[in-house]
PDB file of N, CA and C in Angstrom:
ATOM      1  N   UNK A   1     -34.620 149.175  -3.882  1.00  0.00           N
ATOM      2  CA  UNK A   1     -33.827 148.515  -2.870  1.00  0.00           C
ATOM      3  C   UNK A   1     -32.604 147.893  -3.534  1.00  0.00           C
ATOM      4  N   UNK A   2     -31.567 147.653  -2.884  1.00  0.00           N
ATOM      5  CA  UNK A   2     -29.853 147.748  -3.660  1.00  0.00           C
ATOM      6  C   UNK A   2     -30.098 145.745  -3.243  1.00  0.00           C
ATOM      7  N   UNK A   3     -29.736 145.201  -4.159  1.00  0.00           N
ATOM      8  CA  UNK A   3     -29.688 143.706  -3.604  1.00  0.00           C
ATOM      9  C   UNK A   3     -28.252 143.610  -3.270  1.00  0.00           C
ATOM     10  N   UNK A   4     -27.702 142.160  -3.486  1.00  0.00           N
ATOM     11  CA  UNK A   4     -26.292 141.731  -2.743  1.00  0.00           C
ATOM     12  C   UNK A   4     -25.369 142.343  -3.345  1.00  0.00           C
ATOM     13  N   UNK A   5     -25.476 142.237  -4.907  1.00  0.00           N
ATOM     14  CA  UNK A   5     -24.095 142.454  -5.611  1.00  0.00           C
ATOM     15  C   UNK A   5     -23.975 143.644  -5.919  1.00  0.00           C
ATOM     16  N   UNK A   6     -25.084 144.504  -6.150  1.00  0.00           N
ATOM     17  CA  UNK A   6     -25.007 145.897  -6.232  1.00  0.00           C
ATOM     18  C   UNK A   6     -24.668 146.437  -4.602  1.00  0.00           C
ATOM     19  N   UNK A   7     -24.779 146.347  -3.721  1.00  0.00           N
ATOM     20  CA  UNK A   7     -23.688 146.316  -2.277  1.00  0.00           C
ATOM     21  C   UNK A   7     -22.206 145.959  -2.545  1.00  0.00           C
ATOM     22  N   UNK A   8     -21.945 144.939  -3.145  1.00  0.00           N
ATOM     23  CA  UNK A   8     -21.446 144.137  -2.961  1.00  0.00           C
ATOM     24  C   UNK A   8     -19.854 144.961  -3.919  1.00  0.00           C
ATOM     25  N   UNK A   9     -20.928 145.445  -5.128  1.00  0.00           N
ATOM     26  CA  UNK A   9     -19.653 146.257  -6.090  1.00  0.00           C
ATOM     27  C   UNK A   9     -19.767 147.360  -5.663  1.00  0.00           C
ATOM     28  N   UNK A  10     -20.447 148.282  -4.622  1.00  0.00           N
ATOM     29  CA  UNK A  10     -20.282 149.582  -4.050  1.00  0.00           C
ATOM     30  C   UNK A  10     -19.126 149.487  -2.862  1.00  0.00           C
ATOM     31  N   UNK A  11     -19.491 148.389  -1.943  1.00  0.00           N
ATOM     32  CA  UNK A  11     -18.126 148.332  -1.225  1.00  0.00           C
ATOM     33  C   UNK A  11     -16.847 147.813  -1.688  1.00  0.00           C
ATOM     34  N   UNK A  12     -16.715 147.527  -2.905  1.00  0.00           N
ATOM     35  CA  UNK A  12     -15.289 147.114  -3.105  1.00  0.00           C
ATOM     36  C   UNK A  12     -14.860 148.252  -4.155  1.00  0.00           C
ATOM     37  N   UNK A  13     -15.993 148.739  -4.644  1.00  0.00           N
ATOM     38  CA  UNK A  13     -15.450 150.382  -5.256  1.00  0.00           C
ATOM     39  C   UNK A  13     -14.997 151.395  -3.823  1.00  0.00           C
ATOM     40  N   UNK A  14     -15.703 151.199  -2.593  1.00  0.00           N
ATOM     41  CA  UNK A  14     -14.972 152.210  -1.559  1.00  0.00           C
ATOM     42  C   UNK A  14     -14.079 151.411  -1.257  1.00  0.00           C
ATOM     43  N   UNK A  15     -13.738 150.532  -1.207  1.00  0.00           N
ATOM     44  CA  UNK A  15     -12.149 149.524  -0.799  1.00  0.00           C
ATOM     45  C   UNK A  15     -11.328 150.233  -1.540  1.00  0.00           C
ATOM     46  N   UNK A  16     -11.072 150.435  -2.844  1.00  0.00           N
ATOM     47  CA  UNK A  16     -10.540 150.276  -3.842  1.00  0.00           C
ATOM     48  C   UNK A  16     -10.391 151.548  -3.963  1.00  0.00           C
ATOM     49  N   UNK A  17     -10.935 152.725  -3.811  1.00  0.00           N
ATOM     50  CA  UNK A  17     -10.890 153.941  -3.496  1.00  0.00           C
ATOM     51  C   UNK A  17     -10.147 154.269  -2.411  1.00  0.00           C
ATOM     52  N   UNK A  18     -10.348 153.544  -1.506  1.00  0.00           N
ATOM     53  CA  UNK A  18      -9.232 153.824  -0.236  1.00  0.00           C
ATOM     54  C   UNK A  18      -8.194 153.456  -0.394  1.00  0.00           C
ATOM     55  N   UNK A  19      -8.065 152.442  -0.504  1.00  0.00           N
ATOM     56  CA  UNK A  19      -6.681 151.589  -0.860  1.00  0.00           C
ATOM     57  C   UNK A  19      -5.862 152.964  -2.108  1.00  0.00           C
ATOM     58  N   UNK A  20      -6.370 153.492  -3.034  1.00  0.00           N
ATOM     59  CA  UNK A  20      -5.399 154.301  -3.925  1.00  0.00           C
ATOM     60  C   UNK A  20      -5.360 155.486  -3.063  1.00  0.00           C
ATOM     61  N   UNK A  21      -6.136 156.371  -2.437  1.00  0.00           N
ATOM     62  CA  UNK A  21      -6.065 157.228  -1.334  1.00  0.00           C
ATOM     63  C   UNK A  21      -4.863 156.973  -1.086  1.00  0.00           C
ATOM     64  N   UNK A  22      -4.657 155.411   0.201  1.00  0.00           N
ATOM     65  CA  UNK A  22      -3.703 155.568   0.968  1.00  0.00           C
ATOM     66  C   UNK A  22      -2.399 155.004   0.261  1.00  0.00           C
ATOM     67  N   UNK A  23      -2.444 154.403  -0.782  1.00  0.00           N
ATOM     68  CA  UNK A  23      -1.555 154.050  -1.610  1.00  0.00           C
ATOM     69  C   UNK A  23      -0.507 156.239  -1.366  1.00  0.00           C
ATOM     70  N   UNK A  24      -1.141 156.710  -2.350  1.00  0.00           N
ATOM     71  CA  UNK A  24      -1.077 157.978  -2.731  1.00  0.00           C
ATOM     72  C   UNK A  24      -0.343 158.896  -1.212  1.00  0.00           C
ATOM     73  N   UNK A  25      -1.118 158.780  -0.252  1.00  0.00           N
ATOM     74  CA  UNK A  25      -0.351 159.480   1.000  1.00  0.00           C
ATOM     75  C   UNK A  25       0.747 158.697   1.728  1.00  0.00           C
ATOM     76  N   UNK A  26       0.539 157.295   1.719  1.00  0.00           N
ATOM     77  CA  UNK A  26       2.645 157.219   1.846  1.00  0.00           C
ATOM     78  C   UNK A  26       3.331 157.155   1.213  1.00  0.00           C
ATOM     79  N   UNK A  27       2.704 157.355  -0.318  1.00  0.00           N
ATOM     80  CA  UNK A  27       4.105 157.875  -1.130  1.00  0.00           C
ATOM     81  C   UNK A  27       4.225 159.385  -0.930  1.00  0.00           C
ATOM     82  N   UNK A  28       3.284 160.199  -0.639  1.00  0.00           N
ATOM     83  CA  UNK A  28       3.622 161.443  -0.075  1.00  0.00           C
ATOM     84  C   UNK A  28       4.353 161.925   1.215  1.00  0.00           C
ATOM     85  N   UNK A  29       4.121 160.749   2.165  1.00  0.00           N
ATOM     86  CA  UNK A  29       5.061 161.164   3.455  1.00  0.00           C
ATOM     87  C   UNK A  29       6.279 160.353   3.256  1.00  0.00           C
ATOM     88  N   UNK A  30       6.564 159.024   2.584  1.00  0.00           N
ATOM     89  CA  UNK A  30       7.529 158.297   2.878  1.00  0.00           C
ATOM     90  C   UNK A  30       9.028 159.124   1.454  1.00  0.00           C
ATOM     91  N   UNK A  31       8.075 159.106   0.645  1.00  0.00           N
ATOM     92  CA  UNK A  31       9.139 160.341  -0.284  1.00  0.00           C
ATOM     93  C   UNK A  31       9.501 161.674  -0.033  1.00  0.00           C
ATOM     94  N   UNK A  32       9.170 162.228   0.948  1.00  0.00           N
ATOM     95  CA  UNK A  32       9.460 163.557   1.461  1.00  0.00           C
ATOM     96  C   UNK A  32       9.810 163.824   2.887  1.00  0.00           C
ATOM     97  N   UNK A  33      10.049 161.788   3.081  1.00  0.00           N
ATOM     98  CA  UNK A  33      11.063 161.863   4.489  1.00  0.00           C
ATOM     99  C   UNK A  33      10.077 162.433   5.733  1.00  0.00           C
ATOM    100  N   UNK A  34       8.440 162.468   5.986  1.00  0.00           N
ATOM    101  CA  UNK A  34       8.079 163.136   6.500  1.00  0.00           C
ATOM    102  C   UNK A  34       7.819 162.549   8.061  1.00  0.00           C
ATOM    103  N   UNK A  35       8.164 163.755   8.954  1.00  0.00           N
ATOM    104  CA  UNK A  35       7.788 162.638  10.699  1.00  0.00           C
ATOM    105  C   UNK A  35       7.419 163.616  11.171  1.00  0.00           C
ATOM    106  N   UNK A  36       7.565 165.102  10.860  1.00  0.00           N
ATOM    107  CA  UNK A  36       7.026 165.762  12.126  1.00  0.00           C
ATOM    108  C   UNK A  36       5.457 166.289  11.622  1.00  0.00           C
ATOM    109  N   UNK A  37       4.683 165.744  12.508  1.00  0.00           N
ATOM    110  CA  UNK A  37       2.920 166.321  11.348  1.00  0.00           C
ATOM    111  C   UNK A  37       2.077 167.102  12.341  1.00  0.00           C
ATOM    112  N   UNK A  38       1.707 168.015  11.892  1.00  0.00           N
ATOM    113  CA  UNK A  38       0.681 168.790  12.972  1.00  0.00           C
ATOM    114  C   UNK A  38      -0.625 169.632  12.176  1.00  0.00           C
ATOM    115  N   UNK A  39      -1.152 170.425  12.540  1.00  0.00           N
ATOM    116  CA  UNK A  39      -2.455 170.554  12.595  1.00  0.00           C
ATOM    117  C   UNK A  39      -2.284 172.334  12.982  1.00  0.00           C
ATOM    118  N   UNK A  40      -3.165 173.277  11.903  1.00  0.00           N
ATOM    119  CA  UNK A  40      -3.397 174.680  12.355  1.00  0.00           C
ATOM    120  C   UNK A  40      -4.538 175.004  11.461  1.00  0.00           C
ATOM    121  N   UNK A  41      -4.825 175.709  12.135  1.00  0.00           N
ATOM    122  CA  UNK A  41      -6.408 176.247  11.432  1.00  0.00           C
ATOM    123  C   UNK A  41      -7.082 174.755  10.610  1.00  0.00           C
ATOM    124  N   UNK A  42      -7.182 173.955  11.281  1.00  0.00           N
ATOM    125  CA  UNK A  42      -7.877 173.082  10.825  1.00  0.00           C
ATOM    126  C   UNK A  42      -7.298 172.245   9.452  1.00  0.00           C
ATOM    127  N   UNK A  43      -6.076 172.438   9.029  1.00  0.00           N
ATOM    128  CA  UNK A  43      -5.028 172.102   7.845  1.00  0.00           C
ATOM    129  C   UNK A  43      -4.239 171.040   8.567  1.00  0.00           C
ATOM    130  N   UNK A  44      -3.831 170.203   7.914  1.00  0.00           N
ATOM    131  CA  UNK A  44      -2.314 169.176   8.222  1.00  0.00           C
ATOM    132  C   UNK A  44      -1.804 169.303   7.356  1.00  0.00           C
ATOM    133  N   UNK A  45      -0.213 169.474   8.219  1.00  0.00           N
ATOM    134  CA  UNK A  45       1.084 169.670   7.663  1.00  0.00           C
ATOM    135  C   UNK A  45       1.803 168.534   8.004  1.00  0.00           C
ATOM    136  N   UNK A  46       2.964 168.308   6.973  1.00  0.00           N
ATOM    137  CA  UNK A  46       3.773 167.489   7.358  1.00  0.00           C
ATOM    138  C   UNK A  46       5.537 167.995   6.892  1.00  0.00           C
ATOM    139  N   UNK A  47       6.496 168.027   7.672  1.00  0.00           N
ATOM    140  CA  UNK A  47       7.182 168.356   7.492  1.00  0.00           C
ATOM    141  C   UNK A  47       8.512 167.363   7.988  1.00  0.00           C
ATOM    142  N   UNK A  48      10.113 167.164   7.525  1.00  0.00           N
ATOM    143  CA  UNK A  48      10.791 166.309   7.506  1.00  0.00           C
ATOM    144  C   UNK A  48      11.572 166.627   8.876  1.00  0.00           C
ATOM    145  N   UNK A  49      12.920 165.974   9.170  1.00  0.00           N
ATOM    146  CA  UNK A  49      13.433 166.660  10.569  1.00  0.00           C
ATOM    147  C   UNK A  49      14.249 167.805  10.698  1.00  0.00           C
ATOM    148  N   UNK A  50      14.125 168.389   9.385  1.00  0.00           N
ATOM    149  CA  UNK A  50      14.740 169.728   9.606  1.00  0.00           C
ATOM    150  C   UNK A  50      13.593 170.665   9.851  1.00  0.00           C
ATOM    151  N   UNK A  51      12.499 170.423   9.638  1.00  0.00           N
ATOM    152  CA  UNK A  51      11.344 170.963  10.290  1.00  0.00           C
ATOM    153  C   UNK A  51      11.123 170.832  11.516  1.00  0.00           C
ATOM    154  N   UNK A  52      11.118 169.416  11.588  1.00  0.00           N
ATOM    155  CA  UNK A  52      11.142 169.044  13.384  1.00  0.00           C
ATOM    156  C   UNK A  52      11.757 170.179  14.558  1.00  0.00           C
ATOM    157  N   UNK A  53      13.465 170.037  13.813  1.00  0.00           N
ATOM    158  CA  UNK A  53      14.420 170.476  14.621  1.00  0.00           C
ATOM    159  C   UNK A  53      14.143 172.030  14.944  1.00  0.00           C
ATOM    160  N   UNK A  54      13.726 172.776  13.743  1.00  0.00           N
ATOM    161  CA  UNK A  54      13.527 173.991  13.896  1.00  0.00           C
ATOM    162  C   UNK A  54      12.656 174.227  14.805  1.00  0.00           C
ATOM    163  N   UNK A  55      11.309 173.754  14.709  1.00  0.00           N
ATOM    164  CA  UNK A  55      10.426 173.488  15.985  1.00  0.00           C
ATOM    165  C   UNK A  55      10.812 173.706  17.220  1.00  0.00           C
ATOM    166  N   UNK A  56      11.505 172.517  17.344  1.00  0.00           N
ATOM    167  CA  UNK A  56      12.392 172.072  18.379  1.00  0.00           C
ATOM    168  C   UNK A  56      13.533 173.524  18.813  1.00  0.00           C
ATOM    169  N   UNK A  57      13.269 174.458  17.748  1.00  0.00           N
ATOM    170  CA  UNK A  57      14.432 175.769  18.400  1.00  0.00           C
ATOM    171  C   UNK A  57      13.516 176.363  18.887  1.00  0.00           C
ATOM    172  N   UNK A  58      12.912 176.882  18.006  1.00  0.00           N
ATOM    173  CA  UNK A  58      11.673 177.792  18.592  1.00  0.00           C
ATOM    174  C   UNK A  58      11.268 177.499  20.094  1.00  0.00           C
ATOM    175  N   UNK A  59      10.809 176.956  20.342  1.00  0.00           N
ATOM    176  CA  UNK A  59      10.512 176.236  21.545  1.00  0.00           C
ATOM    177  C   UNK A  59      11.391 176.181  22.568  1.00  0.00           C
ATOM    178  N   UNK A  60      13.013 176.396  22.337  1.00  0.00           N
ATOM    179  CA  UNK A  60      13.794 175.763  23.560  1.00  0.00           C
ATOM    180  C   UNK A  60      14.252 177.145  24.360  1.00  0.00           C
ATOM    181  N   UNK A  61      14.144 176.659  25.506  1.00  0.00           N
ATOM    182  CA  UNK A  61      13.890 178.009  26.342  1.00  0.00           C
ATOM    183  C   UNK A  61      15.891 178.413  26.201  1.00  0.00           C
ATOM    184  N   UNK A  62      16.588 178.152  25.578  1.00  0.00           N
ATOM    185  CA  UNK A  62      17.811 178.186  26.215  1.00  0.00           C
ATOM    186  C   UNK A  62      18.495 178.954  25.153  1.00  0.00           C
ATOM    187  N   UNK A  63      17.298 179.036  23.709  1.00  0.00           N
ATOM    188  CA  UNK A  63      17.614 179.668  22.384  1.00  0.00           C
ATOM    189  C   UNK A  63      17.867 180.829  22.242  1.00  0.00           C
ATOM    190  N   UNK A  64      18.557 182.030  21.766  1.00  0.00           N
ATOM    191  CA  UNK A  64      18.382 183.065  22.311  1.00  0.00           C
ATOM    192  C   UNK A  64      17.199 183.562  21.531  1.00  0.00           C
ATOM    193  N   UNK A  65      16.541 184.837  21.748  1.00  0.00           N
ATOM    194  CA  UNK A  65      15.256 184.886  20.614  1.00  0.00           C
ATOM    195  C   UNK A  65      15.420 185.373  19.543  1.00  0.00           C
ATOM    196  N   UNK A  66      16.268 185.840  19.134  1.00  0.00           N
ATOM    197  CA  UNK A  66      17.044 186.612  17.862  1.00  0.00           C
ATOM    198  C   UNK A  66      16.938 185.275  16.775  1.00  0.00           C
ATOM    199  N   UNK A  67      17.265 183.889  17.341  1.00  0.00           N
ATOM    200  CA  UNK A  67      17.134 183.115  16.504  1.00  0.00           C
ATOM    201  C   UNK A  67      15.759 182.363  16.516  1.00  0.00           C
ATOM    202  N   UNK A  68      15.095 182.435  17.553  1.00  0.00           N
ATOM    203  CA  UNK A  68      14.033 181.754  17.658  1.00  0.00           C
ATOM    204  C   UNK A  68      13.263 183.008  16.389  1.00  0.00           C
ATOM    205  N   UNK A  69      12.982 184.007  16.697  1.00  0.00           N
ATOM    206  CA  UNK A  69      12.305 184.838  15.773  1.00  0.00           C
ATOM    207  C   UNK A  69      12.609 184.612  14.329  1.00  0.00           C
ATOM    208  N   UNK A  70      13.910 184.250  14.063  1.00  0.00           N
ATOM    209  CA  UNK A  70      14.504 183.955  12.272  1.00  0.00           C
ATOM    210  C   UNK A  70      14.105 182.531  11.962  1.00  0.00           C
ATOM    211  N   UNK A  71      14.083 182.167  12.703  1.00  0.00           N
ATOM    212  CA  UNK A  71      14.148 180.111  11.862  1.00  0.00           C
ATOM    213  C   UNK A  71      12.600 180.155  11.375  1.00  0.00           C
ATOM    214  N   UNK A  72      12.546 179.238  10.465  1.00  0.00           N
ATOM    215  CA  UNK A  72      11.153 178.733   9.631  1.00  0.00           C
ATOM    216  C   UNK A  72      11.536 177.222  10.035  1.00  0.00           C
ATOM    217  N   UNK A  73      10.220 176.980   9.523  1.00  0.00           N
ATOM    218  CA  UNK A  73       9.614 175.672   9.362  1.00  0.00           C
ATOM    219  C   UNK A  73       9.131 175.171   7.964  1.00  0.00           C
ATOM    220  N   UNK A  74       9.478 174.526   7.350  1.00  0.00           N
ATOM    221  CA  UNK A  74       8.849 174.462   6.080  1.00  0.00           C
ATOM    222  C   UNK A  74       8.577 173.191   5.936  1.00  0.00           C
ATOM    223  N   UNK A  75       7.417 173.162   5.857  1.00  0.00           N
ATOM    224  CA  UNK A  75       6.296 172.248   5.462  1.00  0.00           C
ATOM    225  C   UNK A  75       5.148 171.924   4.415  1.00  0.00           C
ATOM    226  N   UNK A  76       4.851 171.456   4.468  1.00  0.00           N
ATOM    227  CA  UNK A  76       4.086 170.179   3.365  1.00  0.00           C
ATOM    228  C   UNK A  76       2.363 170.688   3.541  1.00  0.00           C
ATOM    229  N   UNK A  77       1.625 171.246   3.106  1.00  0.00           N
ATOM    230  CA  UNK A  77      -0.081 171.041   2.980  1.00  0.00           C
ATOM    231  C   UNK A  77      -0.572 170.021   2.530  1.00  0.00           C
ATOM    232  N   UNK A  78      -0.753 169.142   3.303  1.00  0.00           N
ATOM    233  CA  UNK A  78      -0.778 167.587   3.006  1.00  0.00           C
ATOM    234  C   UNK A  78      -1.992 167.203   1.975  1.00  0.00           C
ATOM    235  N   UNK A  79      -3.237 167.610   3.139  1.00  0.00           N
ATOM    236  CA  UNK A  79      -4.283 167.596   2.334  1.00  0.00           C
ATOM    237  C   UNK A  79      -4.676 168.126   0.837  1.00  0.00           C
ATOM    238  N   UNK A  80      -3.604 169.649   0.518  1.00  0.00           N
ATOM    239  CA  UNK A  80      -3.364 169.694  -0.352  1.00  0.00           C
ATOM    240  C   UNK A  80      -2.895 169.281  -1.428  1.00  0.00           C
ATOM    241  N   UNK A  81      -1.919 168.642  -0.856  1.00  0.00           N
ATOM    242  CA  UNK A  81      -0.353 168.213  -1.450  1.00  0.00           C
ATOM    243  C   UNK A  81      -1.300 166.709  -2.203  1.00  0.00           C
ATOM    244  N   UNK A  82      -2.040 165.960  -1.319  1.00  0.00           N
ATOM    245  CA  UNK A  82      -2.640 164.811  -2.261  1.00  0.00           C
ATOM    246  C   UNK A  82      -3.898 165.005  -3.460  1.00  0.00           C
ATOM    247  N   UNK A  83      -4.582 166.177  -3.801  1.00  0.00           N
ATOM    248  CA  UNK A  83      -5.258 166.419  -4.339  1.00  0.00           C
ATOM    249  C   UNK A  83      -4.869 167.256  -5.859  1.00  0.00           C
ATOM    250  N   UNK A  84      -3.589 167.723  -4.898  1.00  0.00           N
ATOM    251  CA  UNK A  84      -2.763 168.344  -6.553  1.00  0.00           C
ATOM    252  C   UNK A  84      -1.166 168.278  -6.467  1.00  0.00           C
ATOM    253  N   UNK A  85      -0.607 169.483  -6.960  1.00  0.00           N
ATOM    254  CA  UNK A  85       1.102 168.932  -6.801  1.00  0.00           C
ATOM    255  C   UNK A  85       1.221 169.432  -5.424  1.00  0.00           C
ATOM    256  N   UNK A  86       2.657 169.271  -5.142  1.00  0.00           N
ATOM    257  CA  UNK A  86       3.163 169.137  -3.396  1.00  0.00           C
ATOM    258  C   UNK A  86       2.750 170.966  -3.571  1.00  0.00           C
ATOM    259  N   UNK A  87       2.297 170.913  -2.291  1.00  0.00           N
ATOM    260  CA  UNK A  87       2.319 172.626  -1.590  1.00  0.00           C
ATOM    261  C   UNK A  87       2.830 173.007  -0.683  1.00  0.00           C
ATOM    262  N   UNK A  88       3.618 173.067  -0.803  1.00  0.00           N
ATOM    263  CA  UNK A  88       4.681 173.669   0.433  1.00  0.00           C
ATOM    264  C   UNK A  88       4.408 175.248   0.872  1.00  0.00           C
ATOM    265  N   UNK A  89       4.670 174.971   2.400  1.00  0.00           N
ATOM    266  CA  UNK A  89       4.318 176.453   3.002  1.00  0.00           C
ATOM    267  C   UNK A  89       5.707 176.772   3.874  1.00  0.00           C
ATOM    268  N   UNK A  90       6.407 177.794   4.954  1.00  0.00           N
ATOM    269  CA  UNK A  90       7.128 178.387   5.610  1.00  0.00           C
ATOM    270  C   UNK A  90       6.000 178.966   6.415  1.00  0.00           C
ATOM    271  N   UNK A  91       6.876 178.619   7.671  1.00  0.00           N
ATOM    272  CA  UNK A  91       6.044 179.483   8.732  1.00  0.00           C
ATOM    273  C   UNK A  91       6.946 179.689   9.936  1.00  0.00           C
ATOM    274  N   UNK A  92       6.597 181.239  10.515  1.00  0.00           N
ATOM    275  CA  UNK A  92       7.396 181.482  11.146  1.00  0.00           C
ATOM    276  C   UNK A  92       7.136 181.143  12.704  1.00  0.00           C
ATOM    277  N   UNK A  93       8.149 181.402  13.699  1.00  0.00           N
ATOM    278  CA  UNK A  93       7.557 181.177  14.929  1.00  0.00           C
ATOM    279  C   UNK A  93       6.185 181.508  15.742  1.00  0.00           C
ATOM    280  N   UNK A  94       5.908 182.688  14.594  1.00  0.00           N
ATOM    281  CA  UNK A  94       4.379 183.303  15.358  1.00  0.00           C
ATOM    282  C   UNK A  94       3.248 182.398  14.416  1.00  0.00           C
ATOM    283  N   UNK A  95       3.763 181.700  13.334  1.00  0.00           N
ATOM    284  CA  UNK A  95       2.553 180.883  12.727  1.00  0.00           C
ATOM    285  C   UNK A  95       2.093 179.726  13.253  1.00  0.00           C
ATOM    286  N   UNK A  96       3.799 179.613  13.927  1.00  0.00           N
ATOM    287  CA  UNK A  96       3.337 177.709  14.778  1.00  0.00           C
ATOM    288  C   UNK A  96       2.877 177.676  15.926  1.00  0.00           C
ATOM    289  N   UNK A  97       2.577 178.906  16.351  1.00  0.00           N
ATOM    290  CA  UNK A  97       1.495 179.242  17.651  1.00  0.00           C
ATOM    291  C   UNK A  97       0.124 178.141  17.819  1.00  0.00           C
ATOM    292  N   UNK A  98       0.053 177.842  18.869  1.00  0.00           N
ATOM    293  CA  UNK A  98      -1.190 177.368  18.554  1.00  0.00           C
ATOM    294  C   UNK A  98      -1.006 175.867  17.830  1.00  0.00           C
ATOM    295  N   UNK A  99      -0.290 175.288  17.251  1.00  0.00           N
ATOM    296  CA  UNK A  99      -0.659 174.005  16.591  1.00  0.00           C
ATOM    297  C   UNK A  99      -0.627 172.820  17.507  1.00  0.00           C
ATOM    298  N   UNK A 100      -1.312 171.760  16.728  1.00  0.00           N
ATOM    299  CA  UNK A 100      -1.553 170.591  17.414  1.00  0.00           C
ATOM    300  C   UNK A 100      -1.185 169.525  17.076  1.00  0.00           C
ATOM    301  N   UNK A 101       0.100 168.945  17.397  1.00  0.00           N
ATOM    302  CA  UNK A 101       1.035 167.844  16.808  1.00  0.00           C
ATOM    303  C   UNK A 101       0.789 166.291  16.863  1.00  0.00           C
ATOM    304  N   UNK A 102       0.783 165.990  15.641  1.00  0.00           N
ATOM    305  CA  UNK A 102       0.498 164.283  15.735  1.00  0.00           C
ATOM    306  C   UNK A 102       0.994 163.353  15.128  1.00  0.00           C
ATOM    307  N   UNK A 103       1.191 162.127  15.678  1.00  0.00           N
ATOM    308  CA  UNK A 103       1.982 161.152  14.848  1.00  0.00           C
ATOM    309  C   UNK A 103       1.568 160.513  13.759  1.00  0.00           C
ATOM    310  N   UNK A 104       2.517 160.008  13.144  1.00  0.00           N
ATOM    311  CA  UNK A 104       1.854 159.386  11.740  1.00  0.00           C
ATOM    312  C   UNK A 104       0.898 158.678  11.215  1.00  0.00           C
ATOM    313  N   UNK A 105       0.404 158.134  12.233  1.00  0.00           N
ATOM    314  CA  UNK A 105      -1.175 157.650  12.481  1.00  0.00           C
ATOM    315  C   UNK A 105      -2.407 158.339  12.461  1.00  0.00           C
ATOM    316  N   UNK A 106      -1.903 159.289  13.146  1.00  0.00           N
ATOM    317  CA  UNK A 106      -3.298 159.741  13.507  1.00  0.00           C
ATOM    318  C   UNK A 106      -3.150 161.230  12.175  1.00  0.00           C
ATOM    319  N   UNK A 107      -1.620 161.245  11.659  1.00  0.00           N
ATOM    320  CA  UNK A 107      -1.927 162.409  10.545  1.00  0.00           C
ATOM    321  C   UNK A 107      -2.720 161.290   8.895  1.00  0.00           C
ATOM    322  N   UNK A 108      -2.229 160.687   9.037  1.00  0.00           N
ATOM    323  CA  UNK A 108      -3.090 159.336   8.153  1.00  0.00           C
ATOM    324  C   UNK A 108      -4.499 159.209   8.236  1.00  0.00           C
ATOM    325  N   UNK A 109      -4.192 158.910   9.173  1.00  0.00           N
ATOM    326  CA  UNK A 109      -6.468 158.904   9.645  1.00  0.00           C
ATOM    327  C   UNK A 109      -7.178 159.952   9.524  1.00  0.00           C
ATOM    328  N   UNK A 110      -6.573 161.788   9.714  1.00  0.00           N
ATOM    329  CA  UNK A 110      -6.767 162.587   9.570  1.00  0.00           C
ATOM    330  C   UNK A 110      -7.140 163.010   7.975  1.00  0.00           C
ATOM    331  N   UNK A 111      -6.569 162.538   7.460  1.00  0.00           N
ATOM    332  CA  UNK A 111      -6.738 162.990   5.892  1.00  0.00           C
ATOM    333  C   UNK A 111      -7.697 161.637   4.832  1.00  0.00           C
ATOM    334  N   UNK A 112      -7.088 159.984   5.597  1.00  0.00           N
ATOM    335  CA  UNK A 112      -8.675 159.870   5.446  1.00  0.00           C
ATOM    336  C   UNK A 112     -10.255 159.759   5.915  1.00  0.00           C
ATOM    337  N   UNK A 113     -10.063 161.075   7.068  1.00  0.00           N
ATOM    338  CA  UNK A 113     -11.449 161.373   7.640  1.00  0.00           C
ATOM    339  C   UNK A 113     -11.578 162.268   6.539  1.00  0.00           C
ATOM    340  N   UNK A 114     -11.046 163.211   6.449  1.00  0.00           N
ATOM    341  CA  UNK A 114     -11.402 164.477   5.702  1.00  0.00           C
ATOM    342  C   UNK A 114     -11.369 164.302   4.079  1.00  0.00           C
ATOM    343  N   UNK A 115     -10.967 163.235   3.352  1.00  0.00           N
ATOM    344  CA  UNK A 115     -12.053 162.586   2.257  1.00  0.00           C
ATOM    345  C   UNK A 115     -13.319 162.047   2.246  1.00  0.00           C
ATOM    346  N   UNK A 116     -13.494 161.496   3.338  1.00  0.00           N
ATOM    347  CA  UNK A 116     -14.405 160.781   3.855  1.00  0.00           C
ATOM    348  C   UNK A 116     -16.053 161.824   3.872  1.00  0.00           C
ATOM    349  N   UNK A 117     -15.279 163.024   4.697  1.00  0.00           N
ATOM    350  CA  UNK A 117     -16.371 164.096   4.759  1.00  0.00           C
ATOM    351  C   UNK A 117     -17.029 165.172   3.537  1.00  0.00           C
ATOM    352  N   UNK A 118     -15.907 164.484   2.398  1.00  0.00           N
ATOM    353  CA  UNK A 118     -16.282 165.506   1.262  1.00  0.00           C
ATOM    354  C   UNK A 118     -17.441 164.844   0.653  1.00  0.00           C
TER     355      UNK A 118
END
């Protein structure tokens, strides 16, 4: 049976573990300028507002498709990106099919759920 202080130094080793976690991921989004964050095949990305904007072409019905088909997105493998060096990916309009976009909160909480689960 674990008494007080052996509790006591297990939760301030997971404090202290989190705390460098999240130390570690806003220097990853706040140094790479990052706001637009989303979600594909179960991955988070984060990408800056020239990512955004491109998005933002793809998407606009008024674009012609010649350009919607050429523009990328280039983005950040976040989850990656904190476990080793930055990983950057490109993806084209048929990759950002399907994704699921979220704000900086909830891409935060996202990555420390998914330490959490390892």
């Amino acid at each position: 049976m674990e008494n007080f202080i052996e509790t006591f130094k297990r939760t301030v080793a997971q404090w202290e573990s989190y705390i460098e976690r999240n130390e570690l991921i806003q220097k990853l989004i706040d140094s790479n300028n990052l706001m637009f964050f989303f979600i594909k095949n179960g991955n988070l990305y984060g990408s800056n507002e020239d990512g955004r904007m491109s998005f933002a072409t793809m998407n606009d019905k008024k674009e012609s498709k010649v350009i919607k088909n050429e523009i990328m997105v280039h983005a950040y493998d976040l989850e990656k990106s904190t476990s080793e060096d930055k990983h950057e990916v490109v993806l084209n309009r048929k990759a950002m099919k399907g994704i699921k976009i979220l704000d900086r909160d909830e891409a935060e909480n996202f990555l420390h759920k998914k330490k959490k689960n390892k």
